[in-house]
PDB file of N, CA and C in Angstrom:
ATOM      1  N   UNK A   1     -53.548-203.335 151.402  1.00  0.00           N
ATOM      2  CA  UNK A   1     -52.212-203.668 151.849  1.00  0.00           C
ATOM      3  C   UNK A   1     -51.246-202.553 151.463  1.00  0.00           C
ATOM      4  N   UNK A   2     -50.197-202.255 152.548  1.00  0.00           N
ATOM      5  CA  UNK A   2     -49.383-201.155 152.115  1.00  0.00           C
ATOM      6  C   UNK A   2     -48.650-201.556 150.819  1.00  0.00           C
ATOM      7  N   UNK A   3     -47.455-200.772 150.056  1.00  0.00           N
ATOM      8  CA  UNK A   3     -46.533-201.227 149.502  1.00  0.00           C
ATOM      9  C   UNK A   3     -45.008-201.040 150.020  1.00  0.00           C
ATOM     10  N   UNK A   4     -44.542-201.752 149.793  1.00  0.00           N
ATOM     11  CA  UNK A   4     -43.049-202.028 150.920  1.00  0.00           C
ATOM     12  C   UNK A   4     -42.056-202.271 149.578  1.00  0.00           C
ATOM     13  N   UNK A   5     -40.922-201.099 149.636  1.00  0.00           N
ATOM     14  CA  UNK A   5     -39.740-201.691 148.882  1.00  0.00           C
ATOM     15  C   UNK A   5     -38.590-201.418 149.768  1.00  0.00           C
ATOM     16  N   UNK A   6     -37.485-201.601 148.926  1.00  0.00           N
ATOM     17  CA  UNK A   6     -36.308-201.580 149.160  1.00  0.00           C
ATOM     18  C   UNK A   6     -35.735-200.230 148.639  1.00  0.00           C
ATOM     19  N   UNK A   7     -35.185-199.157 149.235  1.00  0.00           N
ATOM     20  CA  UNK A   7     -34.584-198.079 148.844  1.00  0.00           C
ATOM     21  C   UNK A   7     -33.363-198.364 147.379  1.00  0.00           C
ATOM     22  N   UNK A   8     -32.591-199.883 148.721  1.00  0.00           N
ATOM     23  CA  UNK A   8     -31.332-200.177 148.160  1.00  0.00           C
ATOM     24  C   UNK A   8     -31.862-201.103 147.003  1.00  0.00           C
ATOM     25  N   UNK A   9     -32.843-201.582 146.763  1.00  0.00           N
ATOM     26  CA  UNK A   9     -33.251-202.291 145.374  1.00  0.00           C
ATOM     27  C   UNK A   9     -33.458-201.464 144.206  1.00  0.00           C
ATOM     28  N   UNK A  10     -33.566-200.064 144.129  1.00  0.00           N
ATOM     29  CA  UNK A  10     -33.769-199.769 143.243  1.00  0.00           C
ATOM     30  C   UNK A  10     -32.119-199.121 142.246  1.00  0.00           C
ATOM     31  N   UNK A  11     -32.340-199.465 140.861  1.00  0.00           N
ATOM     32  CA  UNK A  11     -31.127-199.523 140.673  1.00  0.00           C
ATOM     33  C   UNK A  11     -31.044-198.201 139.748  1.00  0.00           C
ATOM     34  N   UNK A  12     -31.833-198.102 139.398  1.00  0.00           N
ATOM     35  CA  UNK A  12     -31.359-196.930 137.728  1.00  0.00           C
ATOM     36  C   UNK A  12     -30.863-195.906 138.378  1.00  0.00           C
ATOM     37  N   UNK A  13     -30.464-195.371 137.620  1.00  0.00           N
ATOM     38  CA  UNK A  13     -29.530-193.838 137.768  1.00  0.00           C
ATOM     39  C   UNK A  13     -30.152-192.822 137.086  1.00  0.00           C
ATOM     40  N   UNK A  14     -30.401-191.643 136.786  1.00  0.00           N
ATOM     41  CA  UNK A  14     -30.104-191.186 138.238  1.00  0.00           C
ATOM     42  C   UNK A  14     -31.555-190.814 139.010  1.00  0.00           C
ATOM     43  N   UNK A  15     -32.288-191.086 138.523  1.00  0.00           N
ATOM     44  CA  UNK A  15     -33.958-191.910 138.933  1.00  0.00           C
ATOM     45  C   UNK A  15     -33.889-192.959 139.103  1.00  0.00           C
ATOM     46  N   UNK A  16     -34.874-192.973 140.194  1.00  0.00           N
ATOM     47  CA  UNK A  16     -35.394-194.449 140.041  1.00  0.00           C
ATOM     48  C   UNK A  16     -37.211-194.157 140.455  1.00  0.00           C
ATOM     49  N   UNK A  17     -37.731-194.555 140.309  1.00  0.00           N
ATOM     50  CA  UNK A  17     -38.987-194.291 141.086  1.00  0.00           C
ATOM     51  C   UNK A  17     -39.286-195.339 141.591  1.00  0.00           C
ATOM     52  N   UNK A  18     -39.432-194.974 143.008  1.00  0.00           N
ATOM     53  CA  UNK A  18     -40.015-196.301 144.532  1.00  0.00           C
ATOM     54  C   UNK A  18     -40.909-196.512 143.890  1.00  0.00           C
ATOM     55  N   UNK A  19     -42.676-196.255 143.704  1.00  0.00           N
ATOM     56  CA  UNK A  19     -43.728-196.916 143.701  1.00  0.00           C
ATOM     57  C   UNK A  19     -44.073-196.430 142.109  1.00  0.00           C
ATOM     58  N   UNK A  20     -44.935-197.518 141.327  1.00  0.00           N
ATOM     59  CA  UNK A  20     -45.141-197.612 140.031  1.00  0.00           C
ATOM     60  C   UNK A  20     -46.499-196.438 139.542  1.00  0.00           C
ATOM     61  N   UNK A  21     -47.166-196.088 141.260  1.00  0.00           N
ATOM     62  CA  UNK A  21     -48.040-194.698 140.866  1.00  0.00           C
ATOM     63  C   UNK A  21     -47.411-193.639 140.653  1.00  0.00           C
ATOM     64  N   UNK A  22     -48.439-192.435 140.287  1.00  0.00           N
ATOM     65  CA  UNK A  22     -48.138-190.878 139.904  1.00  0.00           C
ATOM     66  C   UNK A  22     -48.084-190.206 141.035  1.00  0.00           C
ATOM     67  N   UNK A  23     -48.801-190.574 142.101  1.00  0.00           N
ATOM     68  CA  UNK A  23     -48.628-189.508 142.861  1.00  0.00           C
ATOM     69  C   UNK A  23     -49.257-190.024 144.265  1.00  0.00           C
ATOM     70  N   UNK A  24     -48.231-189.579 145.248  1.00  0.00           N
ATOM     71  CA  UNK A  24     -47.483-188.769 144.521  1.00  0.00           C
ATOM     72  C   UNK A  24     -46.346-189.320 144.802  1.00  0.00           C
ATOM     73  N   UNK A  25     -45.477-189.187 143.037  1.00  0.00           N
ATOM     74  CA  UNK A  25     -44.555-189.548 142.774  1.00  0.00           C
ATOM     75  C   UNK A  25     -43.316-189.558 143.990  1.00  0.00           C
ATOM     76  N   UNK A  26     -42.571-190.520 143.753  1.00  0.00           N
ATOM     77  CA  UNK A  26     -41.411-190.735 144.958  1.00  0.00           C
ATOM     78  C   UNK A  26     -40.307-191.174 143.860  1.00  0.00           C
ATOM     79  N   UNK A  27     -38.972-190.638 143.978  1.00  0.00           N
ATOM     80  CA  UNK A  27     -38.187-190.726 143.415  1.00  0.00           C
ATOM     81  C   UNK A  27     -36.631-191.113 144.464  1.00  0.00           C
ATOM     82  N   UNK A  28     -35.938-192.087 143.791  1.00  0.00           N
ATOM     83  CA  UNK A  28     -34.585-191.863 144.800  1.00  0.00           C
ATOM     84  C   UNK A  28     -33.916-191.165 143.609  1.00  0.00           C
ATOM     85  N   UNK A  29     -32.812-190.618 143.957  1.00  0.00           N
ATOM     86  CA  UNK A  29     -32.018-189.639 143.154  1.00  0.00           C
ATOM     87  C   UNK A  29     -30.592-190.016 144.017  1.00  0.00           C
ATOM     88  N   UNK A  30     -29.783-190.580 142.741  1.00  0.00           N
ATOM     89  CA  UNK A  30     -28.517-190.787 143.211  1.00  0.00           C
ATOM     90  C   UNK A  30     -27.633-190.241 142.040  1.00  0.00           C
ATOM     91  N   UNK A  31     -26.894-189.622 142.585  1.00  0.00           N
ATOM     92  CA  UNK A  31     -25.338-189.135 141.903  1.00  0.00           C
ATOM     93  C   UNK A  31     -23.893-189.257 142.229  1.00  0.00           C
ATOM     94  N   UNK A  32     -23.219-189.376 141.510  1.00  0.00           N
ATOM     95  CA  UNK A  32     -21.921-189.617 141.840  1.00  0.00           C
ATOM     96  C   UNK A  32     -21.373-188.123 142.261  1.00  0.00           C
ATOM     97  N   UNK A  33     -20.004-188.257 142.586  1.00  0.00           N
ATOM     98  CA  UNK A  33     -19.303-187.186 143.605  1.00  0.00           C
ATOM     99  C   UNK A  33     -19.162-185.794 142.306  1.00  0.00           C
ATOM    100  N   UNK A  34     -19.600-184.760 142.032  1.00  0.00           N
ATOM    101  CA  UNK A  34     -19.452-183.722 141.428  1.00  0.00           C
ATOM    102  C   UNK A  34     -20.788-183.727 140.282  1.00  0.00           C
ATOM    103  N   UNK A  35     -21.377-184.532 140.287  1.00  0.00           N
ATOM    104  CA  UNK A  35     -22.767-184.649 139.821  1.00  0.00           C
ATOM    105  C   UNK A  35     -23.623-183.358 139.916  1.00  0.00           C
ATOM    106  N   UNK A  36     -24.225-182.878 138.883  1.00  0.00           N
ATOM    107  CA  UNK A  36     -25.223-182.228 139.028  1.00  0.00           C
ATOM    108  C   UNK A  36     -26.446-182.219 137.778  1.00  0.00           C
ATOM    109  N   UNK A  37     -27.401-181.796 138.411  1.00  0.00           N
ATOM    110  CA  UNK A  37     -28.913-181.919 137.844  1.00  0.00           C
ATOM    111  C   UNK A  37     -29.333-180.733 137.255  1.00  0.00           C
ATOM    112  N   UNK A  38     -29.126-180.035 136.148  1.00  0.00           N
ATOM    113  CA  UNK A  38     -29.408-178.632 135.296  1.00  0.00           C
ATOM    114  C   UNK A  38     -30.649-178.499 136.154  1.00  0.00           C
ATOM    115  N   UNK A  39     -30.690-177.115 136.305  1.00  0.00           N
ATOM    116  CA  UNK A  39     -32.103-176.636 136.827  1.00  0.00           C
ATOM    117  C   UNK A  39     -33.040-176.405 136.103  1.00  0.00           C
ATOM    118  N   UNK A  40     -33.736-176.847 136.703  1.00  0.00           N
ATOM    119  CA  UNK A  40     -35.793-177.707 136.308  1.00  0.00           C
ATOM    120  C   UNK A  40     -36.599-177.387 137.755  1.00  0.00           C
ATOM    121  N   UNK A  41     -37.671-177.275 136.953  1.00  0.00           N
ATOM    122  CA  UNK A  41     -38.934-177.280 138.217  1.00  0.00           C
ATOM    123  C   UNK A  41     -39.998-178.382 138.286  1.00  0.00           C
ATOM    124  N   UNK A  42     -40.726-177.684 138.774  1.00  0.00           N
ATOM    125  CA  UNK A  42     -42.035-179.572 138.892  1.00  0.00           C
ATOM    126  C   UNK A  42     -43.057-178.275 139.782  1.00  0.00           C
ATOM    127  N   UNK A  43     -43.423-177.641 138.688  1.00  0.00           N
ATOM    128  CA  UNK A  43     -44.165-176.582 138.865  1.00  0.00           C
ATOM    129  C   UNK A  43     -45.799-177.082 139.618  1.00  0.00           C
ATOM    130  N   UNK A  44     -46.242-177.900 139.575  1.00  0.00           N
ATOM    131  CA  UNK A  44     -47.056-178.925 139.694  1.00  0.00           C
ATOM    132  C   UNK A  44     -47.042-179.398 141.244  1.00  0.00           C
ATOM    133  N   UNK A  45     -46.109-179.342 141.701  1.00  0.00           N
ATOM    134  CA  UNK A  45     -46.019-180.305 143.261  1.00  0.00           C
ATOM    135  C   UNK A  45     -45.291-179.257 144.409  1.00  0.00           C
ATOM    136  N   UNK A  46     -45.611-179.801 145.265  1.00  0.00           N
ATOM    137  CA  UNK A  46     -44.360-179.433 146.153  1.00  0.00           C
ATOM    138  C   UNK A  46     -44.378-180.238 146.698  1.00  0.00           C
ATOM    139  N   UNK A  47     -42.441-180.462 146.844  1.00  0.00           N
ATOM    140  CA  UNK A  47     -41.343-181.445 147.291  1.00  0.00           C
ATOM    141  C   UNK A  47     -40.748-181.442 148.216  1.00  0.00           C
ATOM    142  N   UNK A  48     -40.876-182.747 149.024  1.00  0.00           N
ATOM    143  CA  UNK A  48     -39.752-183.236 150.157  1.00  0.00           C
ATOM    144  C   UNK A  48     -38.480-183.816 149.817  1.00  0.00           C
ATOM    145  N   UNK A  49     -37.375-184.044 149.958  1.00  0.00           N
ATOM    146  CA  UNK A  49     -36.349-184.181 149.440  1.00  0.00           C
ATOM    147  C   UNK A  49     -35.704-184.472 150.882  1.00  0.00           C
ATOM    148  N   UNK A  50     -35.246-185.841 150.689  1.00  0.00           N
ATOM    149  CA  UNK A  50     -34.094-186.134 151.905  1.00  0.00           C
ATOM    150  C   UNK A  50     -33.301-186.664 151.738  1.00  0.00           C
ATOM    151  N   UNK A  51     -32.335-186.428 152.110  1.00  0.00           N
ATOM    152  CA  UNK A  51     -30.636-187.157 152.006  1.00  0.00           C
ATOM    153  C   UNK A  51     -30.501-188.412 152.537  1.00  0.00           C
ATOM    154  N   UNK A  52     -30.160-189.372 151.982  1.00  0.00           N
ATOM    155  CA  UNK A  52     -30.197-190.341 152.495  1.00  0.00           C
ATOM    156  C   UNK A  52     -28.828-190.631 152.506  1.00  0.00           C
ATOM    157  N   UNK A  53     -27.551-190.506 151.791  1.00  0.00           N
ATOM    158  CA  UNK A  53     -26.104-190.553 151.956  1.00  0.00           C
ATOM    159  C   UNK A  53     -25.541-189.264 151.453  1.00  0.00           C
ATOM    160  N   UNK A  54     -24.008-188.793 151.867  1.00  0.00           N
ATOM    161  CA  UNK A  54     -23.482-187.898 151.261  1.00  0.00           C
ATOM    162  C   UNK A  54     -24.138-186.042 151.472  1.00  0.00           C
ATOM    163  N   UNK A  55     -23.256-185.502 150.452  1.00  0.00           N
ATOM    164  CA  UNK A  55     -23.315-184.202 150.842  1.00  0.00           C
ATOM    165  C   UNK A  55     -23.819-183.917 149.578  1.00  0.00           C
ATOM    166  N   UNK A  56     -25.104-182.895 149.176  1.00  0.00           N
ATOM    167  CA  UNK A  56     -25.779-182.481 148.357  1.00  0.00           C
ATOM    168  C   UNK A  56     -25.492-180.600 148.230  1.00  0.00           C
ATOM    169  N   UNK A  57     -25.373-180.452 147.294  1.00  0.00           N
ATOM    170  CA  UNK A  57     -25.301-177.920 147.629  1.00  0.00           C
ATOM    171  C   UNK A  57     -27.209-178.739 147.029  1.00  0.00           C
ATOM    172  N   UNK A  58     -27.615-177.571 147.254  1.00  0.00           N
ATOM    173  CA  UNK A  58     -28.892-177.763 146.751  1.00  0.00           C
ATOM    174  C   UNK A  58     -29.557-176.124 145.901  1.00  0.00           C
ATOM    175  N   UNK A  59     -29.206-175.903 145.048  1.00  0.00           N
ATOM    176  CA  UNK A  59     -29.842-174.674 144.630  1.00  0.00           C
ATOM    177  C   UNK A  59     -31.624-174.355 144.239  1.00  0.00           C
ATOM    178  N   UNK A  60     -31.879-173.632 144.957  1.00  0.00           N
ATOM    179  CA  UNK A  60     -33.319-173.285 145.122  1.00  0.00           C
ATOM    180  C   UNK A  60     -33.432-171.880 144.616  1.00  0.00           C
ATOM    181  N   UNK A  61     -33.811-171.523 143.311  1.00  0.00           N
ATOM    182  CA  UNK A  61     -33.764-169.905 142.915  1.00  0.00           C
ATOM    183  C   UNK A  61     -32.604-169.727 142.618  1.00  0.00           C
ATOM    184  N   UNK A  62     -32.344-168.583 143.543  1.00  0.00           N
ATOM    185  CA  UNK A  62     -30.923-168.052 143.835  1.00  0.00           C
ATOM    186  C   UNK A  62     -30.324-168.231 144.943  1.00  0.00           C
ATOM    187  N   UNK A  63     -30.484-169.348 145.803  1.00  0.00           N
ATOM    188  CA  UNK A  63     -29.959-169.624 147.196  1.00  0.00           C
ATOM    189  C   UNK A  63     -29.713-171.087 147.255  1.00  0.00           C
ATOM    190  N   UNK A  64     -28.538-170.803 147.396  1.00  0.00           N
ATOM    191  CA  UNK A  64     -27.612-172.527 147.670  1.00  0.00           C
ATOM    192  C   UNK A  64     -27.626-172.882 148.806  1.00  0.00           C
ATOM    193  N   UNK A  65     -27.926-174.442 149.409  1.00  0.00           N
ATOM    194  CA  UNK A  65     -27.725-175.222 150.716  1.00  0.00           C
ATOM    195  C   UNK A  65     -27.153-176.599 150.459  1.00  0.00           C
ATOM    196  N   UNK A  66     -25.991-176.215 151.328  1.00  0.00           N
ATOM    197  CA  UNK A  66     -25.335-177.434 151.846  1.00  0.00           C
ATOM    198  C   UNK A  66     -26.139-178.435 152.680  1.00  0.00           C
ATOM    199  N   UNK A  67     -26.562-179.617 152.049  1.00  0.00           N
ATOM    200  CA  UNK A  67     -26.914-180.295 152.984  1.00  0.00           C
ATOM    201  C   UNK A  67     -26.502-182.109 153.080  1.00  0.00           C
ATOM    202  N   UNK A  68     -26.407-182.324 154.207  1.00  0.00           N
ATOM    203  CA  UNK A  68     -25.599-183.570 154.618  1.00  0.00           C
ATOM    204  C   UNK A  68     -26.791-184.622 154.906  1.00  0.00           C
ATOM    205  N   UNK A  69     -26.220-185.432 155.356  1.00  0.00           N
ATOM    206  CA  UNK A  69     -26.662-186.959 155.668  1.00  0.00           C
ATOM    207  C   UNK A  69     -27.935-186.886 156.815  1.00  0.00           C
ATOM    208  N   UNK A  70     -29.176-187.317 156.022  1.00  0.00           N
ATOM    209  CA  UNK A  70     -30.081-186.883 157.441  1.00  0.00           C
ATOM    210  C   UNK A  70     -31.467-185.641 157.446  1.00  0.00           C
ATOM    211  N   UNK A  71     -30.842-184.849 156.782  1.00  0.00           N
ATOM    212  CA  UNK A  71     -31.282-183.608 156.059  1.00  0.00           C
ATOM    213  C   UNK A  71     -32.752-183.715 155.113  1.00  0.00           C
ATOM    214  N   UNK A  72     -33.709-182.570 155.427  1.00  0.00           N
ATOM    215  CA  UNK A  72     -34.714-182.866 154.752  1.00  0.00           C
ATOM    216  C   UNK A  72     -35.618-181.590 154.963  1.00  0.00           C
ATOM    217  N   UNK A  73     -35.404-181.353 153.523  1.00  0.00           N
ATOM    218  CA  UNK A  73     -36.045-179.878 152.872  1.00  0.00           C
ATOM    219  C   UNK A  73     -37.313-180.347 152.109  1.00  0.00           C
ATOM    220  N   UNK A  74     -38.333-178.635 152.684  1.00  0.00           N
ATOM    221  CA  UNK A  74     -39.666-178.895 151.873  1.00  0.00           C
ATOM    222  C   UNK A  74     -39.721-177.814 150.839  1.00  0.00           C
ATOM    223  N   UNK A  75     -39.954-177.830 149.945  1.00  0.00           N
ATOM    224  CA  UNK A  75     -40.068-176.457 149.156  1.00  0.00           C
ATOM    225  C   UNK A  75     -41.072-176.501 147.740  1.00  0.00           C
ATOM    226  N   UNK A  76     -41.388-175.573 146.932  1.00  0.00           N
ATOM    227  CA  UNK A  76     -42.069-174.791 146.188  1.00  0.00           C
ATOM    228  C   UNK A  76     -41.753-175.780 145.089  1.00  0.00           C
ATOM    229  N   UNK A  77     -41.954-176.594 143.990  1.00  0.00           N
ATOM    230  CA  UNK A  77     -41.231-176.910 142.878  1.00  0.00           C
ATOM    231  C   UNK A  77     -41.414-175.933 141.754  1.00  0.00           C
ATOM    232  N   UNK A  78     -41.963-174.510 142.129  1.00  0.00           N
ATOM    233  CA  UNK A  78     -42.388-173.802 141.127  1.00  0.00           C
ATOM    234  C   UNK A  78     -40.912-173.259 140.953  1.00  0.00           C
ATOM    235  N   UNK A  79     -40.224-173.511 141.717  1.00  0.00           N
ATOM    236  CA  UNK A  79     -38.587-172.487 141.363  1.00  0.00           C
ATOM    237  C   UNK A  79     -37.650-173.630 141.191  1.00  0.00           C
ATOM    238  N   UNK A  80     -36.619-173.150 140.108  1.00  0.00           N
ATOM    239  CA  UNK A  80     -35.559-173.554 139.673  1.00  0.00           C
ATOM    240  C   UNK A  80     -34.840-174.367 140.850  1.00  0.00           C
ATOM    241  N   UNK A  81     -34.625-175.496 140.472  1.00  0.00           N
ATOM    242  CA  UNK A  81     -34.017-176.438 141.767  1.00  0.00           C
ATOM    243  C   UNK A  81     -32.562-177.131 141.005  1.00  0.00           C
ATOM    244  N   UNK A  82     -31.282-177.371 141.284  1.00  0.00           N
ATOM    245  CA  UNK A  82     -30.866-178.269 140.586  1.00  0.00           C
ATOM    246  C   UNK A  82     -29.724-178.879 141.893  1.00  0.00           C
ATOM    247  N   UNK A  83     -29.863-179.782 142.261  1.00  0.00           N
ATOM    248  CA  UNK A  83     -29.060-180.720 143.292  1.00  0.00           C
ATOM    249  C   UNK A  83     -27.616-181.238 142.482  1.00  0.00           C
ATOM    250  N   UNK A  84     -26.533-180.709 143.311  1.00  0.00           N
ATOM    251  CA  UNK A  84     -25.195-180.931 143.097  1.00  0.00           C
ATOM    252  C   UNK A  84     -24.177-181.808 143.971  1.00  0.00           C
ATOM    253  N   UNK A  85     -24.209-182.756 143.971  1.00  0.00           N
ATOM    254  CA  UNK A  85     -23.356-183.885 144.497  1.00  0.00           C
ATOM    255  C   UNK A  85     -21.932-183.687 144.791  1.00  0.00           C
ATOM    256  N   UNK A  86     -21.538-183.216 146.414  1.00  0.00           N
ATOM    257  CA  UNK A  86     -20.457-182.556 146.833  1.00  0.00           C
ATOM    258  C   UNK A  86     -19.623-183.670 146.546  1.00  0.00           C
ATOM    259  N   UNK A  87     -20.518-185.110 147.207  1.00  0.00           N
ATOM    260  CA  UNK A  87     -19.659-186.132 147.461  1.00  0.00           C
ATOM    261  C   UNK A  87     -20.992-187.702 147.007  1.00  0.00           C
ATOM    262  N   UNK A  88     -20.087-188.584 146.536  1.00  0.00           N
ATOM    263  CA  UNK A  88     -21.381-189.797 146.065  1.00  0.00           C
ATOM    264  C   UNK A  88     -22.791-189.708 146.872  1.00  0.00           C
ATOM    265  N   UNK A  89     -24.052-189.208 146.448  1.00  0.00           N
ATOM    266  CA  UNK A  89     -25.314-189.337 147.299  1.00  0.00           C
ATOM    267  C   UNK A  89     -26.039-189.910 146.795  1.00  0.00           C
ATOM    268  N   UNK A  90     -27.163-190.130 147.791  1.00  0.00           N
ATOM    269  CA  UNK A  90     -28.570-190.267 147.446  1.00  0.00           C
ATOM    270  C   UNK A  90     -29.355-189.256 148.069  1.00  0.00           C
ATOM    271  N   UNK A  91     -30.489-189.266 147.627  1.00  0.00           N
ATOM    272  CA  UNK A  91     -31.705-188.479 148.281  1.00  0.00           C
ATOM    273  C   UNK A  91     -33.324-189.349 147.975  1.00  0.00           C
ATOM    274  N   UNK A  92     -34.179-189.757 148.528  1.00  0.00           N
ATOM    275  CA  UNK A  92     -35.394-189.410 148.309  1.00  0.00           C
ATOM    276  C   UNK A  92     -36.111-188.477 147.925  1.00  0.00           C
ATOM    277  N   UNK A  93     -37.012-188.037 147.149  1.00  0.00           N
ATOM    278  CA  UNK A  93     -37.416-186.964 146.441  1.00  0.00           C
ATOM    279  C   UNK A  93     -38.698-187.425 146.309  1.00  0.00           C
ATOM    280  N   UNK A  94     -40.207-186.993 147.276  1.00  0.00           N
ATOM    281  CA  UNK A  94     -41.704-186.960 147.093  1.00  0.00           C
ATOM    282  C   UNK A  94     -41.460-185.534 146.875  1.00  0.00           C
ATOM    283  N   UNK A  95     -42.981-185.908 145.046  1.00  0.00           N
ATOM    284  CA  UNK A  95     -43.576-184.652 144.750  1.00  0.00           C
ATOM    285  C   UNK A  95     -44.820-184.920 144.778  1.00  0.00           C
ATOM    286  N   UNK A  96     -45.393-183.610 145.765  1.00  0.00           N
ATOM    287  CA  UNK A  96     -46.573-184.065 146.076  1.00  0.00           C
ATOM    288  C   UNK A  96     -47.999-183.021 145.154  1.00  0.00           C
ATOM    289  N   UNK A  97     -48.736-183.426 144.854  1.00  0.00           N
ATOM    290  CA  UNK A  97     -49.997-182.729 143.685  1.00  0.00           C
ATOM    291  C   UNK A  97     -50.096-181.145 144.737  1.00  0.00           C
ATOM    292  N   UNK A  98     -49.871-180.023 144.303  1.00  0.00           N
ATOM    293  CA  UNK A  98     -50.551-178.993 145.061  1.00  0.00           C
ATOM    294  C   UNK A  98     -52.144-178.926 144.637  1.00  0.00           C
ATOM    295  N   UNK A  99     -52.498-178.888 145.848  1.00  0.00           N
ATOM    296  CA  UNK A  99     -53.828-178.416 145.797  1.00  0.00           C
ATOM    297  C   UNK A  99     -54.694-177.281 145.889  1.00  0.00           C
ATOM    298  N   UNK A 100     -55.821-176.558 145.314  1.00  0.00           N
ATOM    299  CA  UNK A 100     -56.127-175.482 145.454  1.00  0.00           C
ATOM    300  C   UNK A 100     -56.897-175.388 146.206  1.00  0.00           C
ATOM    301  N   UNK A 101     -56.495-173.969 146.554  1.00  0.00           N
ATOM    302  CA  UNK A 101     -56.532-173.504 148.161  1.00  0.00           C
ATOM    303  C   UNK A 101     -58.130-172.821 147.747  1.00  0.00           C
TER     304      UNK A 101
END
């Protein structure tokens, strides 16, 4: 049987994790308006990340993206990431196991 939640059920801040497995891990990520997340990696996975409300800058390395409502970036978790909350958001956030090639 699949597992089915509620985005809007989950409550903690500023994690929450959708499903009670590791992997691969699914996270909602909500912040309030000027919020930001010190940069960290997740050297381990690479991540989908989608906006689910609001306006996110998103720093990747050394390159910032504005991204809005709708929006959905794949990238490396081996580089410095830290998501900055233009305006109240959420995002979804799967990190997925890299595998060797």
């Amino acid at each position: 049987m699949p597992e089915i939640t509620s985005i809007d059920a989950l409550e903690s801040t500023p994690h929450a994790e959708v499903f009670d497995v590791d992997e691969p891990r699914t996270v909602r990520l909500q912040l309030e308006a000027d919020d930001r997340m010190p940069k960290h990696r997740h050297p381990e996975s690479n991540v989908v990340l989608y906006v689910l409300e609001g306006t996110l800058e998103l720093t990747l390395g050394n390159q910032s993206y504005d991204l809005e409502q709708g929006a959905v970036v794949r990238f490396d978790g081996d580089q410095p990431i830290s998501p900055h909350a233009l305006t109240a958001s959420a995002a979804l956030l799967v990190f997925s196991p890299k595998t060797e090639s």
